[in-house]
C-alpha atoms as a PDB file:
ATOM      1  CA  UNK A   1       0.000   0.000   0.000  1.00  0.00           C
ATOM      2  CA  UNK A   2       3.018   2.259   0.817  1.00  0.00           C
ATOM      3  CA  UNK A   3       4.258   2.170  -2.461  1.00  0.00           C
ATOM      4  CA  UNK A   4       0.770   3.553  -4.236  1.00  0.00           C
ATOM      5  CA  UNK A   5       1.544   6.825  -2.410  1.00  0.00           C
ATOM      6  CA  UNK A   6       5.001   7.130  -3.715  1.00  0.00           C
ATOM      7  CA  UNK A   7       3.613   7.051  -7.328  1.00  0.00           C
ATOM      8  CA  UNK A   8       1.914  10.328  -6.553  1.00  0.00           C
ATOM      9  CA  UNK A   9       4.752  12.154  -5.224  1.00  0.00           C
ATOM     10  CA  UNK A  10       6.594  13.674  -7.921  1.00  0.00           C
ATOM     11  CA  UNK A  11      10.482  14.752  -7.854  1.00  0.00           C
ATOM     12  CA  UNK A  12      11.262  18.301  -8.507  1.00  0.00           C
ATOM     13  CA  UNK A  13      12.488  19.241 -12.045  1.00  0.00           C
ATOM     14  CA  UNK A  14      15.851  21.270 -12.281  1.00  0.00           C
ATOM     15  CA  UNK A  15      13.707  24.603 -13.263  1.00  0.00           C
ATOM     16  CA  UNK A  16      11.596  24.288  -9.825  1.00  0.00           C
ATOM     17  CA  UNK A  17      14.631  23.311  -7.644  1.00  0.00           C
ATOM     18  CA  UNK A  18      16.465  26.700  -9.407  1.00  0.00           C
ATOM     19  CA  UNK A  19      13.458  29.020  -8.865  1.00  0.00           C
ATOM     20  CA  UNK A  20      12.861  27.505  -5.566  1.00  0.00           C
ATOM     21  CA  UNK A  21      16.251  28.202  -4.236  1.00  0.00           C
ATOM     22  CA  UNK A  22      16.412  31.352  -6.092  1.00  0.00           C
ATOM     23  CA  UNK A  23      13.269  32.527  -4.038  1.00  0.00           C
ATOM     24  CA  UNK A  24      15.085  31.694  -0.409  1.00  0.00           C
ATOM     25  CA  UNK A  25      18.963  32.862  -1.966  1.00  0.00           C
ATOM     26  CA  UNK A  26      17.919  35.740  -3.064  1.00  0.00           C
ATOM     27  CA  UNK A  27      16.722  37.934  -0.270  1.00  0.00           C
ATOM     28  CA  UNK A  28      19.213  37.390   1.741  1.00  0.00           C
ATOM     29  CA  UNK A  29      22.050  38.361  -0.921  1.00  0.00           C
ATOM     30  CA  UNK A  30      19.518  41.607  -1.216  1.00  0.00           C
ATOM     31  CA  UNK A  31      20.473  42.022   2.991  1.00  0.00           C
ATOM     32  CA  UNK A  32      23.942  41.016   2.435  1.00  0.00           C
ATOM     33  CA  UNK A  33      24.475  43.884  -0.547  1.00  0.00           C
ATOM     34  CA  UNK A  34      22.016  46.011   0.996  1.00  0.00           C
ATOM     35  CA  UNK A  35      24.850  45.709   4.686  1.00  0.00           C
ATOM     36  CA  UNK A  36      27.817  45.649   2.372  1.00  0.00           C
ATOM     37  CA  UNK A  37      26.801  49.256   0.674  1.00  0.00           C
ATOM     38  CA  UNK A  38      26.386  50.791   3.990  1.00  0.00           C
ATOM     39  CA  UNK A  39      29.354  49.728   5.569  1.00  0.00           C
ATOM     40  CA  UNK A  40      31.169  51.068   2.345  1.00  0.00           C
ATOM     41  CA  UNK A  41      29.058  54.121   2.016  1.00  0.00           C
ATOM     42  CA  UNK A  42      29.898  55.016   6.262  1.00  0.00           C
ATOM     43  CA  UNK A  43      33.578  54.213   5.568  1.00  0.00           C
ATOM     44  CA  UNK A  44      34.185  56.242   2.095  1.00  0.00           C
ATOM     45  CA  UNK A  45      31.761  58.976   2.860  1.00  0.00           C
ATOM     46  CA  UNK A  46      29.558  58.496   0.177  1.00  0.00           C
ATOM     47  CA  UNK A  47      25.666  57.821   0.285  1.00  0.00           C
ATOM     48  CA  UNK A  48      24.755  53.870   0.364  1.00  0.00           C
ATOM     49  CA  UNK A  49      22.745  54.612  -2.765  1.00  0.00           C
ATOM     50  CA  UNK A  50      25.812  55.505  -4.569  1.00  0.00           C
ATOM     51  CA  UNK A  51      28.238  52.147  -2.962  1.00  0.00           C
ATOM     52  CA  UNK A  52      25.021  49.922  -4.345  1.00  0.00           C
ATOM     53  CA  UNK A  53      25.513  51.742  -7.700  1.00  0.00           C
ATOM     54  CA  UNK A  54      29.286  50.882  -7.808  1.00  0.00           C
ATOM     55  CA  UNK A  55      28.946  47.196  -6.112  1.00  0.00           C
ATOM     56  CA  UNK A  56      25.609  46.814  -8.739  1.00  0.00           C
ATOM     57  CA  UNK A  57      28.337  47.880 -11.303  1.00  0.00           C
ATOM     58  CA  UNK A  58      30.945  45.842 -10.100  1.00  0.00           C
ATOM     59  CA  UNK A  59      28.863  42.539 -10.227  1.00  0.00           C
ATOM     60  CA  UNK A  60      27.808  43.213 -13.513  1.00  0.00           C
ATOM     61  CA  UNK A  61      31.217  43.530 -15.008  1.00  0.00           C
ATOM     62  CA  UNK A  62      32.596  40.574 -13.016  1.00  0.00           C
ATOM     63  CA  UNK A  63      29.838  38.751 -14.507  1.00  0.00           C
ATOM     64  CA  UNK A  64      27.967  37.290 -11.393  1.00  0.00           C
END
């Protein structure tokens, strides 16, 4: 009887694992460059709006 009920449990495809993990990952790399600008921002004297500009910038070129 056991195994009827495994039958209707499906496994996850690669796209759903991604997006899944991609839903819990990414707001807390949000926090993490969101803490990262404003310890830059305090220590160069710039606003944190411009230190997520130039760590946005940074990714982008580095190709993350």
């Amino acid at each position: 009887m056991a195994m009827h009920n495994c039958g209707m449990i499906r496994d996850m495809g690669k796209k759903a694992k991604h997006k899944a993990r991609q839903a819990i990952i990414a707001p807390q790399l949000e926090d993490e460059v969101q803490t990262e600008a404003a310890y830059y921002a305090r220590k160069c004297g710039i606003t944190p709006e411009e230190a997520l500009r130039m760590i946005e910038d940074a990714n982008r070129i580095s190709g993350r």
